[in-house]
N, C-alpha and C. Protein backbone atom coordinates (compact mmCIF):
# COMPACT_ATOMS: atom_id res chain seq x y z
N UNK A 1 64.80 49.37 116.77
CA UNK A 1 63.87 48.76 117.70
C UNK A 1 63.74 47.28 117.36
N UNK A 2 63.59 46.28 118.14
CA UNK A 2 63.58 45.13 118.52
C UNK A 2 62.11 44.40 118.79
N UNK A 3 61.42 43.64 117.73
CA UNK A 3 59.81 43.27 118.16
C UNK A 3 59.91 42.02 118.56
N UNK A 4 59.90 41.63 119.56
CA UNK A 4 60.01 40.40 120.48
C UNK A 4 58.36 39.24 119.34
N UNK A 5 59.48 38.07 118.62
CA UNK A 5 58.94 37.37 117.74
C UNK A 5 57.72 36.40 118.83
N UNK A 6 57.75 36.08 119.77
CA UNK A 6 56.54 35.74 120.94
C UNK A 6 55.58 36.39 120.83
N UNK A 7 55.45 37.69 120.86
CA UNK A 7 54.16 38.05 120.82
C UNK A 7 53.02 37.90 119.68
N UNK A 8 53.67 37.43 118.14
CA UNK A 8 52.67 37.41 117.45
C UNK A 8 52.21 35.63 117.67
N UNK A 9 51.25 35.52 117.46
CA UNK A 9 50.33 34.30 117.77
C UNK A 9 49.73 34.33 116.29
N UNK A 10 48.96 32.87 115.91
CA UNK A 10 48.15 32.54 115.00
C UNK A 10 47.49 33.18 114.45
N UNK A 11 46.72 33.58 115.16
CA UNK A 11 45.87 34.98 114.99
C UNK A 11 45.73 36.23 115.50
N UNK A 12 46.81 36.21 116.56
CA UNK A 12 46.23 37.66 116.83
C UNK A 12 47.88 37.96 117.50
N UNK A 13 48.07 38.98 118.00
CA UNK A 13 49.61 39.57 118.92
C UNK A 13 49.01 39.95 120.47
N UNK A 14 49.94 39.10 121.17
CA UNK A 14 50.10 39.39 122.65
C UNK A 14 51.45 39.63 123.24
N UNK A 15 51.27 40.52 124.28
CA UNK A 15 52.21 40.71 125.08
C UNK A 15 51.61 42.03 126.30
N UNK A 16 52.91 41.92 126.78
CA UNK A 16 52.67 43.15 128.08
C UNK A 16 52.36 44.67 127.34
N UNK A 17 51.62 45.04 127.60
CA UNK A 17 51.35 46.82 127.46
C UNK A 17 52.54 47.32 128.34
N UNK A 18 53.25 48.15 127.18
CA UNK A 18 54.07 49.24 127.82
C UNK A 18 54.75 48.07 128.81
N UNK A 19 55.40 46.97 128.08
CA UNK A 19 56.41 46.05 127.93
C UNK A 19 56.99 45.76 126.53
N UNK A 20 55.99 44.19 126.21
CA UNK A 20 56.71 44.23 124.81
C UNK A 20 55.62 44.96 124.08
N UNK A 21 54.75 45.40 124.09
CA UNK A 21 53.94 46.22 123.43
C UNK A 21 53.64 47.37 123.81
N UNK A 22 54.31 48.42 123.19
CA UNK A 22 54.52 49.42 123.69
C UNK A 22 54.38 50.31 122.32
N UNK A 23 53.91 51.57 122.22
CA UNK A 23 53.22 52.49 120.97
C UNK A 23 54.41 52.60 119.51
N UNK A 24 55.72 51.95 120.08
CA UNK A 24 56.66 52.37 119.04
C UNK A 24 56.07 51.05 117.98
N UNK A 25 56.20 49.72 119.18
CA UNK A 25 55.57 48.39 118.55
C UNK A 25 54.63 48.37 117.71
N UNK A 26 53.48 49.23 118.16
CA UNK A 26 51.96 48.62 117.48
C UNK A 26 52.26 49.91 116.73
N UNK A 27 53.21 50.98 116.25
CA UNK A 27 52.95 51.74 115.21
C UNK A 27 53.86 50.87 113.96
N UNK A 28 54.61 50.68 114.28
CA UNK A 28 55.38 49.83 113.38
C UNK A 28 54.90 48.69 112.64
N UNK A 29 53.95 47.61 113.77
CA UNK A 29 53.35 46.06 113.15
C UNK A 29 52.22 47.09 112.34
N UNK A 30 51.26 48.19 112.68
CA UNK A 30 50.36 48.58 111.97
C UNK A 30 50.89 49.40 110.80
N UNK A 31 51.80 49.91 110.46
CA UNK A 31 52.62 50.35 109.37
C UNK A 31 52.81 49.21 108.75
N UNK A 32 53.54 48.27 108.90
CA UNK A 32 53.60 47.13 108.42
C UNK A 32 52.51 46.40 107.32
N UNK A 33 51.62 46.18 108.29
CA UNK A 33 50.41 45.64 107.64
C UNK A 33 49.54 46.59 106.67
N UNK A 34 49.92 47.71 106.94
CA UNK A 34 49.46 49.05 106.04
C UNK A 34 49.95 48.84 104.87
N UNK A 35 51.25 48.73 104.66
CA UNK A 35 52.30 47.86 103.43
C UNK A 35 52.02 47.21 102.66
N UNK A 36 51.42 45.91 103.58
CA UNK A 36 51.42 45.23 102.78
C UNK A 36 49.86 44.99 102.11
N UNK A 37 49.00 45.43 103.11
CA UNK A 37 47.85 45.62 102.24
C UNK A 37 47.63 46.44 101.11
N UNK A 38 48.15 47.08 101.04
CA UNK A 38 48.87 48.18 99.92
C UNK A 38 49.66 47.63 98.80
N UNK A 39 50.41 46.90 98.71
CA UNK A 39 51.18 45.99 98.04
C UNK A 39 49.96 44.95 97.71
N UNK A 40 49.19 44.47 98.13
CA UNK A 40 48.40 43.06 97.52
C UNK A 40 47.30 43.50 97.08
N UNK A 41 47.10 44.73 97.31
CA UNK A 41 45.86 45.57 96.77
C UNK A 41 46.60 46.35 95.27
N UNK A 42 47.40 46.16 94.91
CA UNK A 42 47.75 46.54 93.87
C UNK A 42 47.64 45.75 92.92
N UNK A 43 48.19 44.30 93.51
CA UNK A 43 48.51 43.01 92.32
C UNK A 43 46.80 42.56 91.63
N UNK A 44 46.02 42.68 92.52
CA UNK A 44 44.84 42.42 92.30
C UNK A 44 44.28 43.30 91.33
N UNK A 45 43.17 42.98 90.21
CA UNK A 45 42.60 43.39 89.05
C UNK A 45 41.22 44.19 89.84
């Protein structure tokens, strides 16, 4: 799968629903960020 690099913004992700944002998308960017909060929550004391 292919995450069209436009939609993330400064702060936040846009795009079309059920275009470029579509449930495969936002399970993946939220897996993602699951990661890595997971990862930086480790390094920390």
């Amino acid at each position: 799968m292919r995450i069209p690099d436009h939609i993330f913004r400064q702060y936040d992700i846009r795009g079309l629903v059920d275009g470029e944002l579509t449930p495969d998308v936002a399970r993946s960017v939220g897996k993602a960020y699951g990661t890595l909060a997971h990862e930086q929550s480790r390094k920390t004391p």
